[in-house]
C-alpha atoms as a PDB file:
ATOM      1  CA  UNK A   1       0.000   0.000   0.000  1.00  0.00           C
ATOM      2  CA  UNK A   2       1.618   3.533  -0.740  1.00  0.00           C
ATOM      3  CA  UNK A   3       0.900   6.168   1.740  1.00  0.00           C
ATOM      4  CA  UNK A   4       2.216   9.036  -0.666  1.00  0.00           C
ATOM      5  CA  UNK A   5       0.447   9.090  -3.555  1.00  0.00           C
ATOM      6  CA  UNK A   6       1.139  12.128  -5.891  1.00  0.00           C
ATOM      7  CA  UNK A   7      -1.672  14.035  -7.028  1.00  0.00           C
ATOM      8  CA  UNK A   8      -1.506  14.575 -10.813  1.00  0.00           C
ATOM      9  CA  UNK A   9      -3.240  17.953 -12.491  1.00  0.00           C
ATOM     10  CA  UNK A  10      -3.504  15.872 -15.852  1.00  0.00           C
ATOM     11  CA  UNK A  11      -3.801  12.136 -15.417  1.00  0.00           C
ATOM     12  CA  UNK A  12      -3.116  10.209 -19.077  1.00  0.00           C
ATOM     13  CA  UNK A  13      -6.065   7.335 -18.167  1.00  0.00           C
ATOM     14  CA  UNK A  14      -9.543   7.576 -19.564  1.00  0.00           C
ATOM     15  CA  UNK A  15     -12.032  10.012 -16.913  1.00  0.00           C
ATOM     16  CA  UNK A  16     -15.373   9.161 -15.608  1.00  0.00           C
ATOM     17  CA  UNK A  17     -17.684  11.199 -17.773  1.00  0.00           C
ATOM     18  CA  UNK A  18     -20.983  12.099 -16.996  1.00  0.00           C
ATOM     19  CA  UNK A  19     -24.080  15.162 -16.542  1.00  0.00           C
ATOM     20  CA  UNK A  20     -26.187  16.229 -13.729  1.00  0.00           C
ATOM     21  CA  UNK A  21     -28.682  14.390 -12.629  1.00  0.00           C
ATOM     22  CA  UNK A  22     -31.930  16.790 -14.353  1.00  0.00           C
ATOM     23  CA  UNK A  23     -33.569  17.543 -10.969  1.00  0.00           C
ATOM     24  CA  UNK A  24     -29.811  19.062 -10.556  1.00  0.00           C
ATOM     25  CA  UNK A  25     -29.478  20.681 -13.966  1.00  0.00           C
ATOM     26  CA  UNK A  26     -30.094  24.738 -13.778  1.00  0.00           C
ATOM     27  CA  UNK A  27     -29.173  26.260 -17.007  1.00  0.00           C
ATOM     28  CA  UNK A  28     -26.838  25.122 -19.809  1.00  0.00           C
ATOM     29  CA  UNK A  29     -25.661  21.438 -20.837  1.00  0.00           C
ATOM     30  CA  UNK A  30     -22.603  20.748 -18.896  1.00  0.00           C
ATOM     31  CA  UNK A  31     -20.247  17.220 -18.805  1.00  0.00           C
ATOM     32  CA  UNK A  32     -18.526  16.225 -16.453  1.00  0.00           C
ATOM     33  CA  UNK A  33     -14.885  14.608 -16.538  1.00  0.00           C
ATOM     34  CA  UNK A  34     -13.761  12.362 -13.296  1.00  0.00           C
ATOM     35  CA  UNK A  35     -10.153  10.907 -12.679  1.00  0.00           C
ATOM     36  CA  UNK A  36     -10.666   9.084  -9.319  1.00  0.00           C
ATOM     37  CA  UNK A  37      -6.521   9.042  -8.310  1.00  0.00           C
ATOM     38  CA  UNK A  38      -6.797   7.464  -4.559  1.00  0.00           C
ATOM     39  CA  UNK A  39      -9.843   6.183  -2.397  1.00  0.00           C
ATOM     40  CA  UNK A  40      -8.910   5.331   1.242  1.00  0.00           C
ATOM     41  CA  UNK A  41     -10.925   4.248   3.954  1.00  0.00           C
ATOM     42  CA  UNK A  42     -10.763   6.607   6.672  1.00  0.00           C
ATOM     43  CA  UNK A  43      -9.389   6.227  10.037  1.00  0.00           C
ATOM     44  CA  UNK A  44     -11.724   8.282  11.879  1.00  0.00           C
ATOM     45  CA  UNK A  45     -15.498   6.619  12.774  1.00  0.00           C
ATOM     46  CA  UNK A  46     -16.498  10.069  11.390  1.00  0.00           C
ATOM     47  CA  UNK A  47     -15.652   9.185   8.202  1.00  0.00           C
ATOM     48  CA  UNK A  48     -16.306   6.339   5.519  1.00  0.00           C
ATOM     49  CA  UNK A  49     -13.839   6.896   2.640  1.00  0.00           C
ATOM     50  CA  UNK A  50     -11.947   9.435   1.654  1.00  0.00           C
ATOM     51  CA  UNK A  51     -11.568  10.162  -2.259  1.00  0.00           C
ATOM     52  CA  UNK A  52      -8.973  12.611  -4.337  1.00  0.00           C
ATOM     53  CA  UNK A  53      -9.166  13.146  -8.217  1.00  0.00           C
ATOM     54  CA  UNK A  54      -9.198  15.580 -10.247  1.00  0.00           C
ATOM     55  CA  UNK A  55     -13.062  16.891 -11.791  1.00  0.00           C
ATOM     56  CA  UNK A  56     -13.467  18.824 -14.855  1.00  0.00           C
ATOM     57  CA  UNK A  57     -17.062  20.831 -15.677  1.00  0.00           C
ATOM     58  CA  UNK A  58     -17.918  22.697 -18.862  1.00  0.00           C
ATOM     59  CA  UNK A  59     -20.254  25.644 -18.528  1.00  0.00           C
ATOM     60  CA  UNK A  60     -23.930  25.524 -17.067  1.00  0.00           C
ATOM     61  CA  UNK A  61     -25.310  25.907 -13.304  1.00  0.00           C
ATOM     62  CA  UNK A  62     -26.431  23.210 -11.405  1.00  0.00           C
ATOM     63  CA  UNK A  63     -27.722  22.625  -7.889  1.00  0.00           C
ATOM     64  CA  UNK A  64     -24.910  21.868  -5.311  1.00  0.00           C
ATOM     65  CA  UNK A  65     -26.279  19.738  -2.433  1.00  0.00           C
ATOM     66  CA  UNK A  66     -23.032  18.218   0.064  1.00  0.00           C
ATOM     67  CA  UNK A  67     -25.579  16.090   2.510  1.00  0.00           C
ATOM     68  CA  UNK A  68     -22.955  14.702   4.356  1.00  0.00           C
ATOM     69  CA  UNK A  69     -20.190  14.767   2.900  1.00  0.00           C
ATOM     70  CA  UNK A  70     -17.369  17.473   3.054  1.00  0.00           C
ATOM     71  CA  UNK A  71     -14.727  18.025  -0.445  1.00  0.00           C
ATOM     72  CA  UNK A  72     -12.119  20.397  -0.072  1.00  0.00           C
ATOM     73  CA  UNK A  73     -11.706  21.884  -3.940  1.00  0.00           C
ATOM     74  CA  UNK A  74      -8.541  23.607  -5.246  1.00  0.00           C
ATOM     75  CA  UNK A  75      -9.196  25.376  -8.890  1.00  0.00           C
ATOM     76  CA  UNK A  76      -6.699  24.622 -11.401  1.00  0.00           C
ATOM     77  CA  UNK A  77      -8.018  26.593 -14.444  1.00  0.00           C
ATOM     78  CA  UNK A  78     -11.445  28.245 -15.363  1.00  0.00           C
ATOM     79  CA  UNK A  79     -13.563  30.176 -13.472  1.00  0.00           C
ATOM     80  CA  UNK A  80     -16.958  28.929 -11.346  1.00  0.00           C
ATOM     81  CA  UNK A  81     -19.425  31.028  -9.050  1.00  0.00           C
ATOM     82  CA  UNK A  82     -20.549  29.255  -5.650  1.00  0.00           C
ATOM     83  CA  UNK A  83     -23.547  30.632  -3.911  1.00  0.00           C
ATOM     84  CA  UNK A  84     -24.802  29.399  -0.984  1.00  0.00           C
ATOM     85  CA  UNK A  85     -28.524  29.187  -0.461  1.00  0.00           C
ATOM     86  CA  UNK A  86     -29.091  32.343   2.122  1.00  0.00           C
ATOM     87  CA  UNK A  87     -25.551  32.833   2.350  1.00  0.00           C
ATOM     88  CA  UNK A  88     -22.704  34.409   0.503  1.00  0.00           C
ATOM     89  CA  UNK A  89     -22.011  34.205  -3.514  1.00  0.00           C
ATOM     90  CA  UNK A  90     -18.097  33.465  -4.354  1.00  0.00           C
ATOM     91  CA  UNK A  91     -15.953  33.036  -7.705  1.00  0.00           C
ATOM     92  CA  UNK A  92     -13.236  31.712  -7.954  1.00  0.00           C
ATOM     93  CA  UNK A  93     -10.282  30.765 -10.091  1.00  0.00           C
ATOM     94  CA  UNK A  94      -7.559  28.998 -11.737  1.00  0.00           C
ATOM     95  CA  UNK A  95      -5.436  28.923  -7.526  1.00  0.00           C
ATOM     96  CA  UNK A  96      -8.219  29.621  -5.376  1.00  0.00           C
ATOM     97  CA  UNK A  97      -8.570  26.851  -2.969  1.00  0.00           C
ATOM     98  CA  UNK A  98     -12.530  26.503  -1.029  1.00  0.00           C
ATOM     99  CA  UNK A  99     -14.240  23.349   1.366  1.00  0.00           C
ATOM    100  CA  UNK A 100     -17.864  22.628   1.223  1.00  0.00           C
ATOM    101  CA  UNK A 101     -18.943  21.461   4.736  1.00  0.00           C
ATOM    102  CA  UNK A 102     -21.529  19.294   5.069  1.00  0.00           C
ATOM    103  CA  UNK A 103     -24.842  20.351   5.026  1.00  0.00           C
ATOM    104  CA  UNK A 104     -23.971  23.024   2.000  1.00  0.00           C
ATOM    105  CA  UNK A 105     -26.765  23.451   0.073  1.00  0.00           C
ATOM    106  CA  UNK A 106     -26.663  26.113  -3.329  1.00  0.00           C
ATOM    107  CA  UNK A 107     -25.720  26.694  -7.195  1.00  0.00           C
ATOM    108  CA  UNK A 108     -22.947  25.922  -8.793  1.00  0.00           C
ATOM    109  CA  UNK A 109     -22.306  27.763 -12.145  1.00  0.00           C
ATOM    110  CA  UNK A 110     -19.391  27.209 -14.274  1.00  0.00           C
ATOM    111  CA  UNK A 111     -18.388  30.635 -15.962  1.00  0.00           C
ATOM    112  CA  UNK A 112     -15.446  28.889 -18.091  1.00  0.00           C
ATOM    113  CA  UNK A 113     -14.412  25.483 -17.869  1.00  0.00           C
ATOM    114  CA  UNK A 114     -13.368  24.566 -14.899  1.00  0.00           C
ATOM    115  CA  UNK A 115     -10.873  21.720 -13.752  1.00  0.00           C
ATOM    116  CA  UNK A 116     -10.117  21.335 -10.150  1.00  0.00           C
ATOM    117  CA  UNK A 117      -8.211  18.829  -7.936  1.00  0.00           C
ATOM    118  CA  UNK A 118     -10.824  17.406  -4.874  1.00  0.00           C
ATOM    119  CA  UNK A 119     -10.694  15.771  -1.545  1.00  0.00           C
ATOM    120  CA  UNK A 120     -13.832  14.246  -0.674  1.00  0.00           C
ATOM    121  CA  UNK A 121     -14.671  12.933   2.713  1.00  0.00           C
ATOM    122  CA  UNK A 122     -17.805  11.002   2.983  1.00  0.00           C
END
Protein backbone atom coordinates (compact mmCIF):
# COMPACT_ATOMS: atom_id res chain seq x y z
CA UNK A 1 0.00 0.00 0.00
CA UNK A 2 1.62 3.53 -0.74
CA UNK A 3 0.90 6.17 1.74
CA UNK A 4 2.22 9.04 -0.67
CA UNK A 5 0.45 9.09 -3.56
CA UNK A 6 1.14 12.13 -5.89
CA UNK A 7 -1.67 14.04 -7.03
CA UNK A 8 -1.51 14.57 -10.81
CA UNK A 9 -3.24 17.95 -12.49
CA UNK A 10 -3.50 15.87 -15.85
CA UNK A 11 -3.80 12.14 -15.42
CA UNK A 12 -3.12 10.21 -19.08
CA UNK A 13 -6.06 7.33 -18.17
CA UNK A 14 -9.54 7.58 -19.56
CA UNK A 15 -12.03 10.01 -16.91
CA UNK A 16 -15.37 9.16 -15.61
CA UNK A 17 -17.68 11.20 -17.77
CA UNK A 18 -20.98 12.10 -17.00
CA UNK A 19 -24.08 15.16 -16.54
CA UNK A 20 -26.19 16.23 -13.73
CA UNK A 21 -28.68 14.39 -12.63
CA UNK A 22 -31.93 16.79 -14.35
CA UNK A 23 -33.57 17.54 -10.97
CA UNK A 24 -29.81 19.06 -10.56
CA UNK A 25 -29.48 20.68 -13.97
CA UNK A 26 -30.09 24.74 -13.78
CA UNK A 27 -29.17 26.26 -17.01
CA UNK A 28 -26.84 25.12 -19.81
CA UNK A 29 -25.66 21.44 -20.84
CA UNK A 30 -22.60 20.75 -18.90
CA UNK A 31 -20.25 17.22 -18.81
CA UNK A 32 -18.53 16.23 -16.45
CA UNK A 33 -14.88 14.61 -16.54
CA UNK A 34 -13.76 12.36 -13.30
CA UNK A 35 -10.15 10.91 -12.68
CA UNK A 36 -10.67 9.08 -9.32
CA UNK A 37 -6.52 9.04 -8.31
CA UNK A 38 -6.80 7.46 -4.56
CA UNK A 39 -9.84 6.18 -2.40
CA UNK A 40 -8.91 5.33 1.24
CA UNK A 41 -10.93 4.25 3.95
CA UNK A 42 -10.76 6.61 6.67
CA UNK A 43 -9.39 6.23 10.04
CA UNK A 44 -11.72 8.28 11.88
CA UNK A 45 -15.50 6.62 12.77
CA UNK A 46 -16.50 10.07 11.39
CA UNK A 47 -15.65 9.18 8.20
CA UNK A 48 -16.31 6.34 5.52
CA UNK A 49 -13.84 6.90 2.64
CA UNK A 50 -11.95 9.43 1.65
CA UNK A 51 -11.57 10.16 -2.26
CA UNK A 52 -8.97 12.61 -4.34
CA UNK A 53 -9.17 13.15 -8.22
CA UNK A 54 -9.20 15.58 -10.25
CA UNK A 55 -13.06 16.89 -11.79
CA UNK A 56 -13.47 18.82 -14.85
CA UNK A 57 -17.06 20.83 -15.68
CA UNK A 58 -17.92 22.70 -18.86
CA UNK A 59 -20.25 25.64 -18.53
CA UNK A 60 -23.93 25.52 -17.07
CA UNK A 61 -25.31 25.91 -13.30
CA UNK A 62 -26.43 23.21 -11.41
CA UNK A 63 -27.72 22.63 -7.89
CA UNK A 64 -24.91 21.87 -5.31
CA UNK A 65 -26.28 19.74 -2.43
CA UNK A 66 -23.03 18.22 0.06
CA UNK A 67 -25.58 16.09 2.51
CA UNK A 68 -22.95 14.70 4.36
CA UNK A 69 -20.19 14.77 2.90
CA UNK A 70 -17.37 17.47 3.05
CA UNK A 71 -14.73 18.03 -0.45
CA UNK A 72 -12.12 20.40 -0.07
CA UNK A 73 -11.71 21.88 -3.94
CA UNK A 74 -8.54 23.61 -5.25
CA UNK A 75 -9.20 25.38 -8.89
CA UNK A 76 -6.70 24.62 -11.40
CA UNK A 77 -8.02 26.59 -14.44
CA UNK A 78 -11.44 28.25 -15.36
CA UNK A 79 -13.56 30.18 -13.47
CA UNK A 80 -16.96 28.93 -11.35
CA UNK A 81 -19.43 31.03 -9.05
CA UNK A 82 -20.55 29.26 -5.65
CA UNK A 83 -23.55 30.63 -3.91
CA UNK A 84 -24.80 29.40 -0.98
CA UNK A 85 -28.52 29.19 -0.46
CA UNK A 86 -29.09 32.34 2.12
CA UNK A 87 -25.55 32.83 2.35
CA UNK A 88 -22.70 34.41 0.50
CA UNK A 89 -22.01 34.21 -3.51
CA UNK A 90 -18.10 33.47 -4.35
CA UNK A 91 -15.95 33.04 -7.70
CA UNK A 92 -13.24 31.71 -7.95
CA UNK A 93 -10.28 30.76 -10.09
CA UNK A 94 -7.56 29.00 -11.74
CA UNK A 95 -5.44 28.92 -7.53
CA UNK A 96 -8.22 29.62 -5.38
CA UNK A 97 -8.57 26.85 -2.97
CA UNK A 98 -12.53 26.50 -1.03
CA UNK A 99 -14.24 23.35 1.37
CA UNK A 100 -17.86 22.63 1.22
CA UNK A 101 -18.94 21.46 4.74
CA UNK A 102 -21.53 19.29 5.07
CA UNK A 103 -24.84 20.35 5.03
CA UNK A 104 -23.97 23.02 2.00
CA UNK A 105 -26.77 23.45 0.07
CA UNK A 106 -26.66 26.11 -3.33
CA UNK A 107 -25.72 26.69 -7.20
CA UNK A 108 -22.95 25.92 -8.79
CA UNK A 109 -22.31 27.76 -12.14
CA UNK A 110 -19.39 27.21 -14.27
CA UNK A 111 -18.39 30.63 -15.96
CA UNK A 112 -15.45 28.89 -18.09
CA UNK A 113 -14.41 25.48 -17.87
CA UNK A 114 -13.37 24.57 -14.90
CA UNK A 115 -10.87 21.72 -13.75
CA UNK A 116 -10.12 21.33 -10.15
CA UNK A 117 -8.21 18.83 -7.94
CA UNK A 118 -10.82 17.41 -4.87
CA UNK A 119 -10.69 15.77 -1.54
CA UNK A 120 -13.83 14.25 -0.67
CA UNK A 121 -14.67 12.93 2.71
CA UNK A 122 -17.81 11.00 2.98
Amino acid sequence: MNLLVPVDAAPAFAPEEGVPAPERLIEGAPAFKTWQLDTALAEAAQWGQIRTGVWEATPGKTISIKGETFEFCHILAGRCEIAEDGGETHVFGAGDSFVLKPGFTGTWTTLETVRKIYVIAS
